[in-house]
Protein backbone atom coordinates (compact mmCIF):
# COMPACT_ATOMS: atom_id res chain seq x y z
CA UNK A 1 -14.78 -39.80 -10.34
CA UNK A 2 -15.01 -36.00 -11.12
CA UNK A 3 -13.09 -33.61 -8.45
CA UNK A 4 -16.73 -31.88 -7.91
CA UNK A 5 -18.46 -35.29 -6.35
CA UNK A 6 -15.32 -36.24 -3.89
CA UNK A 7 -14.65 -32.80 -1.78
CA UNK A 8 -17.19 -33.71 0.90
CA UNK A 9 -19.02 -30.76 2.75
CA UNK A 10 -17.68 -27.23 1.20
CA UNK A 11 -18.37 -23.44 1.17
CA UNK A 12 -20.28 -22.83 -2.58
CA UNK A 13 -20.32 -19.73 -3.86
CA UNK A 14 -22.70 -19.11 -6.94
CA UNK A 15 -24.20 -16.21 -9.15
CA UNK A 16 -25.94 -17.91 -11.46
CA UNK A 17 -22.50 -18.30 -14.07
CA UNK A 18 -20.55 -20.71 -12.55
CA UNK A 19 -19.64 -22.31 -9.26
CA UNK A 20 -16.83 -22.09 -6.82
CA UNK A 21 -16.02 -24.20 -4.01
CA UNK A 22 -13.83 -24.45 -1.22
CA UNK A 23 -12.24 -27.63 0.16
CA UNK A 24 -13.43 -28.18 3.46
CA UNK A 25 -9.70 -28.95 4.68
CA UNK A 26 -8.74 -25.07 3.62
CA UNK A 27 -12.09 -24.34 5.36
CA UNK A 28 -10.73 -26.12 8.60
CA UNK A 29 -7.29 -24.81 8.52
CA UNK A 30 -9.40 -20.82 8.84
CA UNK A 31 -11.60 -22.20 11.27
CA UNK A 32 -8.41 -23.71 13.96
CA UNK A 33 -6.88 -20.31 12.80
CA UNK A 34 -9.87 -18.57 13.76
CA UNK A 35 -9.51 -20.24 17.19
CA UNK A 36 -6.24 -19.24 17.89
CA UNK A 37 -4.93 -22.90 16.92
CA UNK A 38 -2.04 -23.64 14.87
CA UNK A 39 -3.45 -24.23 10.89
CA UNK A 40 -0.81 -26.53 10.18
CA UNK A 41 0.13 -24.46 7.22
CA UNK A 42 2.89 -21.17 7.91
CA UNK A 43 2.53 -18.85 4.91
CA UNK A 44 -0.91 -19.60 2.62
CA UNK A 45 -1.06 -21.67 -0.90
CA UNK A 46 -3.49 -22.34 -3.01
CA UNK A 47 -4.71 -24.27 -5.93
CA UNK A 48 -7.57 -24.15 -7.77
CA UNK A 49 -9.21 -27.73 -8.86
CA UNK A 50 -10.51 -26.87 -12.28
CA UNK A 51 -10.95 -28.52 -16.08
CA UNK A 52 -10.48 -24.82 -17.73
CA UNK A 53 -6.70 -24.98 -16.30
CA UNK A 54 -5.86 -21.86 -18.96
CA UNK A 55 -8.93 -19.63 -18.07
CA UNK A 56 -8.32 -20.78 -14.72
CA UNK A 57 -4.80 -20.00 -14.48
CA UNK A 58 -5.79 -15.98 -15.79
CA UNK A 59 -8.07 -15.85 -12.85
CA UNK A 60 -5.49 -16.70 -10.44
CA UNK A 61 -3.15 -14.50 -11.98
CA UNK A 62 -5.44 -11.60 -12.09
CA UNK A 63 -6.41 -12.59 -8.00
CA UNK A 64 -2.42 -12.60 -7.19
CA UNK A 65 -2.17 -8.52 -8.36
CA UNK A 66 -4.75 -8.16 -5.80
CA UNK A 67 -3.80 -10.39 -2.99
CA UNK A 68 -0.56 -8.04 -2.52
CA UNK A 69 -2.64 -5.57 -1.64
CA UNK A 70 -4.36 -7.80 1.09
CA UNK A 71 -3.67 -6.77 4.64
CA UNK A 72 -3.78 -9.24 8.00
CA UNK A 73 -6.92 -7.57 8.48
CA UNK A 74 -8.56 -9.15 5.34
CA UNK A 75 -8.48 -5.73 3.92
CA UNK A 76 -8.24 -5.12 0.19
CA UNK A 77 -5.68 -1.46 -0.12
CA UNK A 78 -5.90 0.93 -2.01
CA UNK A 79 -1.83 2.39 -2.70
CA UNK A 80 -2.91 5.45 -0.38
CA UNK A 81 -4.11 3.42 2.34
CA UNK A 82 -0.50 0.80 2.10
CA UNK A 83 0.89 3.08 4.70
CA UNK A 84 2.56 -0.15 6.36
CA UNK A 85 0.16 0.09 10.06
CA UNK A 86 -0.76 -3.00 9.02
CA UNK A 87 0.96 -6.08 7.53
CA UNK A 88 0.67 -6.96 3.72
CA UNK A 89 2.48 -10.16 2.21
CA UNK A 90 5.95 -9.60 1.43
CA UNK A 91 5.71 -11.66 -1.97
CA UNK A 92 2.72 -13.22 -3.90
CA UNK A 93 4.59 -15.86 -6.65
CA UNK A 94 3.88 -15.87 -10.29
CA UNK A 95 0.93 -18.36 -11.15
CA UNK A 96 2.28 -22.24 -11.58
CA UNK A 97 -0.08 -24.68 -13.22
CA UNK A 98 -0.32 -28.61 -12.71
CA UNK A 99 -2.66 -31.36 -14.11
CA UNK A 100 -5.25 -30.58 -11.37
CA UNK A 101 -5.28 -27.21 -11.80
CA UNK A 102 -3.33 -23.63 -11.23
CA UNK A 103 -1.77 -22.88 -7.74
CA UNK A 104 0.10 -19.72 -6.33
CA UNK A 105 1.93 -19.43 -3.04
CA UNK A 106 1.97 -16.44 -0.86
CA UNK A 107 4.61 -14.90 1.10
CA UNK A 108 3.39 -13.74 4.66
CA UNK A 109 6.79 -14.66 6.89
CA UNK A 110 5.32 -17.58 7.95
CA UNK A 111 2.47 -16.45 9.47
CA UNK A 112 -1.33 -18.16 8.58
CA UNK A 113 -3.46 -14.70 8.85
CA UNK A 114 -7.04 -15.45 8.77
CA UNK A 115 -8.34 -12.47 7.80
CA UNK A 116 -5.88 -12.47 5.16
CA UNK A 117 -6.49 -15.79 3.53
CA UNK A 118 -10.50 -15.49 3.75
CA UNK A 119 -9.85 -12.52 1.79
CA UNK A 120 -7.77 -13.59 -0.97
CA UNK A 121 -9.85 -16.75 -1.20
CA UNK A 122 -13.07 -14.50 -1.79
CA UNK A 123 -10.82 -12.49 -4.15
CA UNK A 124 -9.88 -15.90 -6.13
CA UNK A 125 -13.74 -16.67 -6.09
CA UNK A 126 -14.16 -13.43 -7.58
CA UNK A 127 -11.45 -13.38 -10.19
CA UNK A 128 -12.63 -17.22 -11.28
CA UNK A 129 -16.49 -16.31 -11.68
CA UNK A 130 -15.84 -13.50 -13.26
CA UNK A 131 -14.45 -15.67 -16.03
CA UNK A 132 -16.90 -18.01 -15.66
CA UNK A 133 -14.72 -20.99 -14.29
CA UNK A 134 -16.44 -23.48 -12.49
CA UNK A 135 -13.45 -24.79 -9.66
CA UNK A 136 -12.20 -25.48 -5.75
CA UNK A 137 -10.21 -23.71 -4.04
CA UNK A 138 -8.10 -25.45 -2.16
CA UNK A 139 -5.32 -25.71 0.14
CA UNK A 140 -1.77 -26.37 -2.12
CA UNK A 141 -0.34 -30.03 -0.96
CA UNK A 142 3.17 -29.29 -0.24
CA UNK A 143 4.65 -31.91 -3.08
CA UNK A 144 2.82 -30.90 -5.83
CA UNK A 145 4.88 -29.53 -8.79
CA UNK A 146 4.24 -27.11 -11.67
CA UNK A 147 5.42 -25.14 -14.71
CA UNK A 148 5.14 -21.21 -14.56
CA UNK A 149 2.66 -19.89 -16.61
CA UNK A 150 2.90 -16.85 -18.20
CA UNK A 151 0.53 -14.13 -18.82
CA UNK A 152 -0.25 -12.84 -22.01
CA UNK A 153 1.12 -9.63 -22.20
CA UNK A 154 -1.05 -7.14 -21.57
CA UNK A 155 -1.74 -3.59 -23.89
CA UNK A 156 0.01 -0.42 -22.77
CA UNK A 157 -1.94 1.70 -21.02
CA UNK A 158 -2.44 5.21 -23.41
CA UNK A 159 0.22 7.99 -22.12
CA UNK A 160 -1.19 10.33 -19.93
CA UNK A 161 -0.74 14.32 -21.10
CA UNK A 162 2.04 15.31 -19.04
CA UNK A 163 1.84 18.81 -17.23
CA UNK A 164 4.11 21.48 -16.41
CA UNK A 165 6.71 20.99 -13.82
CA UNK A 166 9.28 22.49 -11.00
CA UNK A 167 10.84 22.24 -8.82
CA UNK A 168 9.35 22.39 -5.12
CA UNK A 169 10.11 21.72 -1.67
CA UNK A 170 7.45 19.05 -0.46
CA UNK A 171 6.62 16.89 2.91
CA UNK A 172 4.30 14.39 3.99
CA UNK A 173 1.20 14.79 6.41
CA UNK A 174 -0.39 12.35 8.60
CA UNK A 175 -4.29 12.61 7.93
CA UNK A 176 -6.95 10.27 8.56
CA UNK A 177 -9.92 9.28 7.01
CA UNK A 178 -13.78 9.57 8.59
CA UNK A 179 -12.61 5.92 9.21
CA UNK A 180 -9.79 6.31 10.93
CA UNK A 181 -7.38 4.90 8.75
CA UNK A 182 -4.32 6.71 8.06
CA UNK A 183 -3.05 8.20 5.46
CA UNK A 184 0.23 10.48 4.30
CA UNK A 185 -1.00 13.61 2.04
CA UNK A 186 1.58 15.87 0.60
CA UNK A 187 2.07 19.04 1.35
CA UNK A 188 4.05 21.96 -0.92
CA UNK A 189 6.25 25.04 0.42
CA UNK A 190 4.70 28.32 -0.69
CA UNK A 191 5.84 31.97 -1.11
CA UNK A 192 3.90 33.03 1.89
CA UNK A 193 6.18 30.22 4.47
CA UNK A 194 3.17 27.77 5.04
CA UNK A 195 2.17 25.05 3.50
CA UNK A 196 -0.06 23.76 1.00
CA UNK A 197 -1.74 20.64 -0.88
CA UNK A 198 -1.94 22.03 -3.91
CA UNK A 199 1.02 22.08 -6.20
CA UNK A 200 -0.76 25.18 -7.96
CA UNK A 201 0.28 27.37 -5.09
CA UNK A 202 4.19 26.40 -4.42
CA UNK A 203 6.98 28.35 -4.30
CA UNK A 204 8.42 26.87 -7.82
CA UNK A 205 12.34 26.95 -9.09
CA UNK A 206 12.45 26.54 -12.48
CA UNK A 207 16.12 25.72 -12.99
CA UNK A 208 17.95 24.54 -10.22
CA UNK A 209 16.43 22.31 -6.70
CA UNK A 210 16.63 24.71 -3.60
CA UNK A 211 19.33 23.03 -1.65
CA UNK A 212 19.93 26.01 0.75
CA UNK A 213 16.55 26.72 1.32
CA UNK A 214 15.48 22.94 1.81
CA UNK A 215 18.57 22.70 4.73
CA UNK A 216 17.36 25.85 6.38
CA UNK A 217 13.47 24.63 6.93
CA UNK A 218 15.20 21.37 8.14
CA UNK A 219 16.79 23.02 10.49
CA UNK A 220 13.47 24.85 11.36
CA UNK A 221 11.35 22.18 11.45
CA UNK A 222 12.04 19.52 14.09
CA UNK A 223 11.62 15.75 13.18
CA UNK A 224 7.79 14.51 13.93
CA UNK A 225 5.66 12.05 13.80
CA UNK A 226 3.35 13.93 11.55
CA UNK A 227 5.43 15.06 8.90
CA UNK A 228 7.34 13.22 7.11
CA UNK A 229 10.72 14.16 5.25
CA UNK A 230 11.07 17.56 3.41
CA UNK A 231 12.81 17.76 -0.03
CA UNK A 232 13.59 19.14 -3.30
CA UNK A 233 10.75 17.34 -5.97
CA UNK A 234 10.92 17.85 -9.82
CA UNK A 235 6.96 17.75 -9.65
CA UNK A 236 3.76 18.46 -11.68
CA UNK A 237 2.45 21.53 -10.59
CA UNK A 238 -0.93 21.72 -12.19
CA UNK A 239 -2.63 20.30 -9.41
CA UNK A 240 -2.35 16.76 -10.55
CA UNK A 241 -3.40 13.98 -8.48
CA UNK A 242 -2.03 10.40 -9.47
CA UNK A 243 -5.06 8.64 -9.15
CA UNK A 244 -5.01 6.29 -5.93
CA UNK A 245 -2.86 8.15 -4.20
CA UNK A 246 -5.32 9.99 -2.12
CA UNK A 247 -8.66 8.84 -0.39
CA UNK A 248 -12.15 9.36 -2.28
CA UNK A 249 -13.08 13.09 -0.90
CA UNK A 250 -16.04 11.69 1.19
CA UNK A 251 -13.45 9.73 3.50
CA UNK A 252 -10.91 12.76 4.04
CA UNK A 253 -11.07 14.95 6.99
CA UNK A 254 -9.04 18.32 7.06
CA UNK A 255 -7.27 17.61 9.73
């Protein structure tokens, strides 16, 4: 009997190129989470009923780089926002596949999030239908075995134009977005004694890291809660941003 006429009442998802379900017993494992009840699972697992079990198995791969990323609040982070205020999975495993279909395991210190796993399952719906995989996602049954599957490897990224460097004497800020999430910016020593986000304006050595100087602000600058470290960096200072390191500009405030 085919998987897709035997998994009773379950959550469809469809956009008109293929169609993803989800088992009604992960569906009741969120729900007793939900509730405050025990899931009867610790950290989540997941396998994906499929036919496609190679398309299927890039899906899941490409949802596992993401579910990393996935907090307890069943938010998706960007690497500026990781600031650790809220718990992400310690581990996400490398995809296995079996005869029914691909499966993954998460790492979240035994601890069944709900947030979290109605996230990455909407994440795995995403990743499979954007391939056009037709599948259920389902809880992993604890005895089921698999070989690793590996990737194909993937084409290096083009270079980016490096920029001139020197070295500076950088810190952390605590800022927040129009949100309220928080965020560390950093922050560059200038001529003047102040302080400054943009590498374009730092007090730059071109040969040698300011050891004396860095141990005499230390000694200035009491430990706080809003500033993080200060150091010597060998840094870009062309005003380069790495990109996701920082807010978009319409969630900062200059605070």
């Amino acid at each position: 009997m085919p998987w897709l006429t035997v998994m009773g009442r379950a959550a469809t998802y469809g956009r008109g190129v293929s169609t993803v379900l989800v088992a009604p017993q992960l569906l009741e494992m969120l729900a007793r989470a939900e509730r405050g009840e025990s899931a009867g699972r610790g950290s989540p697992a997941f396998l994906v009923h499929v036919h496609d079990v190679q398309t299927a198995a890039a899906a899941v791969h490409a949802a596992s780089l993401r579910m990393i990323n996935i907090d307890e609040n069943g938010d998706e982070l960007e690497p500026w926002a990781d600031t650790g205020e809220t718990y992400t999975p310690n581990h996400v495993s490398r995809v296995h596949v079996a005869p029914p279909g691909p499966w993954v395991t998460v790492d979240s210190q035994g601890v069944f999030y709900p947030a979290m796993v109605r996230a990455m399952i909407a994440v795995l719906v995403e990743e499979l239908q954007r391939r056009d995989v037709d599948g259920v996602v389902d809880d992993l049954p604890r005895d089921l075995e698999g070989d690793p599957w590996e990737p194909p490897p993937s084409p290096a990224p083009p270079a980016a134009p490096d920029g001139p460097r020197a070295w500076v004497i950088t810190r952390t800020r605590r800022r927040h977005t129009t949100t309220g999430r928080m965020w560390w910016d950093w922050e560059y020593f200038t001529n003047s004694g102040g302080w400054t986000t943009d590498s374009r304006e730092a007090l730059m050595f071109a040969d040698t890291p300011p050891h004396d100087l860095v141990k005499a602000l230390i000694a200035d600058h009491p430990r706080s809660l809003d500033f993080g470290p200060i150091n010597s960096t060998f840094s870009r200072v062309d005003g380069h941003e790495t990109p996701g390191s920082k807010p978009p500009l319409e969630l900062r405030l200059d605070d």
